[in-house]
C-alpha atoms as a PDB file:
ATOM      1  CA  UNK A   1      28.554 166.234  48.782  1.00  0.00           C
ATOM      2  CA  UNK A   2      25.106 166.812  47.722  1.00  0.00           C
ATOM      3  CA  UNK A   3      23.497 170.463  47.051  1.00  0.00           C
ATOM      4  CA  UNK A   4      21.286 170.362  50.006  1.00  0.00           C
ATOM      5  CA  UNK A   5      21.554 168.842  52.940  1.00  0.00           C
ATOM      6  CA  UNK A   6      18.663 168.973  56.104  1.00  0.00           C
ATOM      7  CA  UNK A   7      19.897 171.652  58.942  1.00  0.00           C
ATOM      8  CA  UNK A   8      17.303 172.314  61.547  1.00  0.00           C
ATOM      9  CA  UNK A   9      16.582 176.007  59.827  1.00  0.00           C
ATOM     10  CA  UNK A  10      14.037 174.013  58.058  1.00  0.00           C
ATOM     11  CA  UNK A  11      12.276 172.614  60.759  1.00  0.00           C
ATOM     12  CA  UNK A  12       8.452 173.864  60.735  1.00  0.00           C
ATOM     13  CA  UNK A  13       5.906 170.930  62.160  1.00  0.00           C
ATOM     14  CA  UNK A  14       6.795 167.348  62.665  1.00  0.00           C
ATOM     15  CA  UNK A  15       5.130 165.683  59.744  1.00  0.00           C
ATOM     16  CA  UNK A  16       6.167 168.156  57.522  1.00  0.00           C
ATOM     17  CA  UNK A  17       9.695 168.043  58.921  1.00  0.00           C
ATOM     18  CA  UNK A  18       9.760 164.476  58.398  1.00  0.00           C
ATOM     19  CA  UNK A  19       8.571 164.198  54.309  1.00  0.00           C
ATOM     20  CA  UNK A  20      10.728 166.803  54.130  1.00  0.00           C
ATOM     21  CA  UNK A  21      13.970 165.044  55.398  1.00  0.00           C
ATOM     22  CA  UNK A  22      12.901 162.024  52.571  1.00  0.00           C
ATOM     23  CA  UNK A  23      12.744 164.685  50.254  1.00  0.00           C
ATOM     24  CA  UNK A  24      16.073 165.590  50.964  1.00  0.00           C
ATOM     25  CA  UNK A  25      17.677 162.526  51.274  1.00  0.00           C
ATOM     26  CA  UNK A  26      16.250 161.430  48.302  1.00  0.00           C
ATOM     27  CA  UNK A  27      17.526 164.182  46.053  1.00  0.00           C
ATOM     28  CA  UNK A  28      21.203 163.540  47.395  1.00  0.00           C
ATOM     29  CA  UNK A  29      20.758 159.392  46.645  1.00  0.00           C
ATOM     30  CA  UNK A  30      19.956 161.073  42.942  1.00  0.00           C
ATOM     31  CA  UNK A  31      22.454 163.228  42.775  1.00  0.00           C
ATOM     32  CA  UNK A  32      25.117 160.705  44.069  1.00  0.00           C
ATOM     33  CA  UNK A  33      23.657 158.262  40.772  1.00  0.00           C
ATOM     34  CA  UNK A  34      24.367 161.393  38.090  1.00  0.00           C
ATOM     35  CA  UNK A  35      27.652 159.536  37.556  1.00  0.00           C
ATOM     36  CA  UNK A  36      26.195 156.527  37.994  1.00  0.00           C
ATOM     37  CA  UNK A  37      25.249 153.777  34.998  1.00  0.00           C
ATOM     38  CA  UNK A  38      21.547 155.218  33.811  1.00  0.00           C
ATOM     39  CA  UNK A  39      19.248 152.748  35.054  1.00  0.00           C
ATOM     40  CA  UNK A  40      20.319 153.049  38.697  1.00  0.00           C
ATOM     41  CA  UNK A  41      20.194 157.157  38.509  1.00  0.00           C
ATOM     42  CA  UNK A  42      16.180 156.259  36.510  1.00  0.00           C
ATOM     43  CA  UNK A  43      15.653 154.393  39.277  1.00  0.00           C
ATOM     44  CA  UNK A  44      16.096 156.555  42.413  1.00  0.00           C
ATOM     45  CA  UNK A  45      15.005 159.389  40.454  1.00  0.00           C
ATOM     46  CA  UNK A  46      11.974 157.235  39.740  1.00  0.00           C
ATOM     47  CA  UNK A  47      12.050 157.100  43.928  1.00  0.00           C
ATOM     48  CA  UNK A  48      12.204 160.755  44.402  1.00  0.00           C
ATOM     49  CA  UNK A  49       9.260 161.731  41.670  1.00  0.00           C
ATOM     50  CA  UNK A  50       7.047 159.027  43.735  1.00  0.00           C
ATOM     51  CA  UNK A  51       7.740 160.641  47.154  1.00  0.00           C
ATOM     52  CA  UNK A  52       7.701 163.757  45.644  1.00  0.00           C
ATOM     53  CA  UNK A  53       4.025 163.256  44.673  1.00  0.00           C
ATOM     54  CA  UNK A  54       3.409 161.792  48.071  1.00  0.00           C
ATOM     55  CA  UNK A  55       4.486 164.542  49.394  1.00  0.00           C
ATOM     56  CA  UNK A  56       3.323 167.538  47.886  1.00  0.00           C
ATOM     57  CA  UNK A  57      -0.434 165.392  47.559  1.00  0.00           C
ATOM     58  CA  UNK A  58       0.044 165.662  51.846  1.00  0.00           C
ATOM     59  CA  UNK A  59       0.290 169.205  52.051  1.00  0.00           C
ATOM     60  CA  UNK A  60      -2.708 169.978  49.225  1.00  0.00           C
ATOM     61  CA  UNK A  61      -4.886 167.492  51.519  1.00  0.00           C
ATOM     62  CA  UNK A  62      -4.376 170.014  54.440  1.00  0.00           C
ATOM     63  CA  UNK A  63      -4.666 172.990  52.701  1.00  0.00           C
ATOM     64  CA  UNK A  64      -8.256 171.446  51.937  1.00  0.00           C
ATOM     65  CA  UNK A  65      -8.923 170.495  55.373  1.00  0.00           C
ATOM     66  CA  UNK A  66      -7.493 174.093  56.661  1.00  0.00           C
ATOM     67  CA  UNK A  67      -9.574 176.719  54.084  1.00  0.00           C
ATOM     68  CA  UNK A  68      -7.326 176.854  51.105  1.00  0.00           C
ATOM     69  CA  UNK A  69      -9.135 177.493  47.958  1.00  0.00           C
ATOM     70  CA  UNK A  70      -8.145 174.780  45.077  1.00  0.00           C
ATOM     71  CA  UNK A  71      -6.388 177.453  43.137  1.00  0.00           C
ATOM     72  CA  UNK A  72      -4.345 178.845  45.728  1.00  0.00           C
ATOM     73  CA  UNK A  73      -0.465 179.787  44.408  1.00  0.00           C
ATOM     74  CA  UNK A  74       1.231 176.810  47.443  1.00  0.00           C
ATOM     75  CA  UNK A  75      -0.754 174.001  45.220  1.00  0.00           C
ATOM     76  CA  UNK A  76      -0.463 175.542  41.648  1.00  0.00           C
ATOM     77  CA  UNK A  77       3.256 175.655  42.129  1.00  0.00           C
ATOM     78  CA  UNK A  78       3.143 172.022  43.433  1.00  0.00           C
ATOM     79  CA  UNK A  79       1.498 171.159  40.217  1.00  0.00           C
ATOM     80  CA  UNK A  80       4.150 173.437  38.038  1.00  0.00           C
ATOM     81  CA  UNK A  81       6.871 171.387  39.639  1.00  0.00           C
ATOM     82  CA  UNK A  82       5.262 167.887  39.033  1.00  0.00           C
ATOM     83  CA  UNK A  83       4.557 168.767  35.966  1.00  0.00           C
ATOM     84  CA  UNK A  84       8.205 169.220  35.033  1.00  0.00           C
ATOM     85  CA  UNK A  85       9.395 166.318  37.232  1.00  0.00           C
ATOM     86  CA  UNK A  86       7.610 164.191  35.560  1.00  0.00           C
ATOM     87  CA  UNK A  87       8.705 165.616  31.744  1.00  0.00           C
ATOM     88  CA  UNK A  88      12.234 165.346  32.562  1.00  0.00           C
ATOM     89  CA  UNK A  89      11.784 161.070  33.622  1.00  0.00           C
ATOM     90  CA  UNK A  90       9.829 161.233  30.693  1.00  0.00           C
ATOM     91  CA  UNK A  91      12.794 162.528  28.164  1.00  0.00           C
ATOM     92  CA  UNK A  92      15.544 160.449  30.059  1.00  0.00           C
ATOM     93  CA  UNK A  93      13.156 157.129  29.942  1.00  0.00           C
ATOM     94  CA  UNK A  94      12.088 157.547  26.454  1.00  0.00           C
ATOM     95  CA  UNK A  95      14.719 159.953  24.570  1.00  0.00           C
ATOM     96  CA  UNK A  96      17.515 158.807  26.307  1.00  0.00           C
ATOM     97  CA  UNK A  97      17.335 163.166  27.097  1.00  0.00           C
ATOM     98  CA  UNK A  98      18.993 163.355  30.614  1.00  0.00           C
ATOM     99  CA  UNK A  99      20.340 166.606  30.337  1.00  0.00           C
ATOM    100  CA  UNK A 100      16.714 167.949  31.557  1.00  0.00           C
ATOM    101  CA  UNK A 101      16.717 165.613  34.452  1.00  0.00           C
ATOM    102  CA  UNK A 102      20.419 166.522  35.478  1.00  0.00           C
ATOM    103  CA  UNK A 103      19.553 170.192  35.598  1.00  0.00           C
ATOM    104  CA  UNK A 104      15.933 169.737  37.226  1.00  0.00           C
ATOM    105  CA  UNK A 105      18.015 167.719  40.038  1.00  0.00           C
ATOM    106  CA  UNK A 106      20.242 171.044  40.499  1.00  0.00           C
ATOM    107  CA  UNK A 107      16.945 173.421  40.301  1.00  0.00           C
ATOM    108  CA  UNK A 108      15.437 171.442  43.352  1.00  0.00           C
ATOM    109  CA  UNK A 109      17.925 171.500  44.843  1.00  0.00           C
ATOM    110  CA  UNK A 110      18.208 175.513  44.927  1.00  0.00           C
ATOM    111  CA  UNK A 111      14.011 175.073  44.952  1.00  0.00           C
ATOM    112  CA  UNK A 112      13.063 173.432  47.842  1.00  0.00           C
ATOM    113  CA  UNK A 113      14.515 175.535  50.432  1.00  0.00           C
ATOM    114  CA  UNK A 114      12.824 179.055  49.187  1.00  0.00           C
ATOM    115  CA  UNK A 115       9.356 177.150  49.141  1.00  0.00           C
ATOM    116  CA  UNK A 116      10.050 175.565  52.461  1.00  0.00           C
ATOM    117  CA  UNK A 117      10.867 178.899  54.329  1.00  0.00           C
ATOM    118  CA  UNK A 118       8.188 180.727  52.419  1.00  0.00           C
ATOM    119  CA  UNK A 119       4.940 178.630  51.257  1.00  0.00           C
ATOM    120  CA  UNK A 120       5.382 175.275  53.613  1.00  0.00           C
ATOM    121  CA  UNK A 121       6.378 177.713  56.642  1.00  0.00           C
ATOM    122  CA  UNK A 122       3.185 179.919  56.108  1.00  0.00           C
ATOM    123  CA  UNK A 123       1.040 176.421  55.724  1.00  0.00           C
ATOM    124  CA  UNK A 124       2.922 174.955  59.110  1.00  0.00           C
ATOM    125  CA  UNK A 125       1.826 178.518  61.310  1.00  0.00           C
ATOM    126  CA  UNK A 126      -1.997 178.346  59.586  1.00  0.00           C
ATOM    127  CA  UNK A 127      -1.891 175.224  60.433  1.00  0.00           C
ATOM    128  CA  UNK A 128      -1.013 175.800  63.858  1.00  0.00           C
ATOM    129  CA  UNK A 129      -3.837 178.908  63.954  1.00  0.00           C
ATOM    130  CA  UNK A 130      -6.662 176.936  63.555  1.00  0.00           C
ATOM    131  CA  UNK A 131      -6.037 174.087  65.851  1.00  0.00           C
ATOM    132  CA  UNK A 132      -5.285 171.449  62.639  1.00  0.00           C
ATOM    133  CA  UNK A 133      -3.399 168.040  63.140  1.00  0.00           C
ATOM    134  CA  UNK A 134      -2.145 165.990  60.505  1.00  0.00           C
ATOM    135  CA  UNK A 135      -2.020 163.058  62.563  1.00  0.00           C
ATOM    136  CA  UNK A 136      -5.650 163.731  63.123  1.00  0.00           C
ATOM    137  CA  UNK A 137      -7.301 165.314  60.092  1.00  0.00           C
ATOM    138  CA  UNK A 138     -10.797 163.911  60.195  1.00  0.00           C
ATOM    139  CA  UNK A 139     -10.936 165.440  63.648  1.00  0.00           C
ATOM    140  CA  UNK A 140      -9.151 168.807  63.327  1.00  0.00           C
ATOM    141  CA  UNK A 141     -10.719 170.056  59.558  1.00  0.00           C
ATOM    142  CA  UNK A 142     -13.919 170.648  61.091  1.00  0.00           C
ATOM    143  CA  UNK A 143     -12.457 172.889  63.851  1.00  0.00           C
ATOM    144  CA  UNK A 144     -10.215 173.894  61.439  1.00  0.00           C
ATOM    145  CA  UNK A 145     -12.917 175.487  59.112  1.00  0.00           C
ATOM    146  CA  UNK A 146     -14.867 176.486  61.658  1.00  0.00           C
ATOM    147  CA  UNK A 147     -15.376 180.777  61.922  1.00  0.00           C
ATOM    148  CA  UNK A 148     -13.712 180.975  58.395  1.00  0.00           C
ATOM    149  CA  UNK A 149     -15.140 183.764  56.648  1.00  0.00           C
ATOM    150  CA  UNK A 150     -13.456 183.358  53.052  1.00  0.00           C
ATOM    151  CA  UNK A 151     -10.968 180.279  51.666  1.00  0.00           C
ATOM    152  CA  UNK A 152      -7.582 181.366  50.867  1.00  0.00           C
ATOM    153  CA  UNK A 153      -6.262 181.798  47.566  1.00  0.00           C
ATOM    154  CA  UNK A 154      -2.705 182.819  48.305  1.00  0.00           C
ATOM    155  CA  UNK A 155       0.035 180.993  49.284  1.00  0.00           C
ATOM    156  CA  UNK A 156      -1.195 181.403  53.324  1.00  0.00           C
ATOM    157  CA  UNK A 157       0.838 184.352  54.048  1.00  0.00           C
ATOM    158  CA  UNK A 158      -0.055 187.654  54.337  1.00  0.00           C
ATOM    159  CA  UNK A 159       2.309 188.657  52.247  1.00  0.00           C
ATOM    160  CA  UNK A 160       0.827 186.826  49.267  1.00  0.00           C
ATOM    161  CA  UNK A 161      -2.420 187.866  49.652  1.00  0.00           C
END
């Protein structure tokens, strides 16, 4: 049984909801390949580091739209975990290293729900305060922007800073 499965405790805004459920379903089709012959567990991890980028690249665009400054901590810790997503398909691919990528699997695994109900759930409600749809971001970043005195740096929580 995989590590993490979706349960509606995660649910925060539709789109979100959605990438999120690919997230998770693609971290179990990796973890159900760890005893699997290498180039089928490369390849779905290869699945999960595309989406992954998809899907973290999503919520950076509407921080942007919504008054996030580029440094905030939500997007540098985006980055941090590309970054090491991307080193671990690097050592299995080219040092035949996939002792990194086993235990990144594992760390996401215990990762993704702490960002979720902290960082993504603190994006989904600023969202929701300034009036911002995903389906419609052209439309809603103006509004969205609109009577904001100061971009945010933090994470979009209070409790961040």
């Amino acid at each position: 049984m995989p590590r993490l499965v979706w349960s509606d405790d995660f649910a925060l805004q539709p789109q979100m909801d959605l990438t999120h459920r690919e997230f998770i379903d693609l971290l179990a089709e990796v973890e159900a390949a760890m005893s699997a012959a290498r180039p089928e567990l490369l390849a779905r991890y290869a699945r999960l580091l595309e989406h992954t980028v998809a899907h973290l690249a999503q919520e950076d665009r509407w921080m942007a739209a919504t008054g996030f400054a580029a440094e905030n901590c939500h997007a540098f810790q985006h980055q941090s975990v590309l970054q090491v997503m991307r080193e671990v398909d690097r050592l299995a691919r080219e040092e035949n290293d996939f002792e990194p990528l086993e235990r990144a699997v594992a760390e996401l695994a215990a990762w993704f729900p702490i960002h979720a109900e902290t960082m993504d759930a603190a994006l989904a409600y600023h969202m929701g305060q300034v009036g911002f749809d995903p389906l419609r971001p052209q439309a809603a970043s103006r509004a969205a922007r609109e009577g904001q005195e100061a971009l945010i740096s933090g994470c979009g929580s209070k409790a961040c800073g």
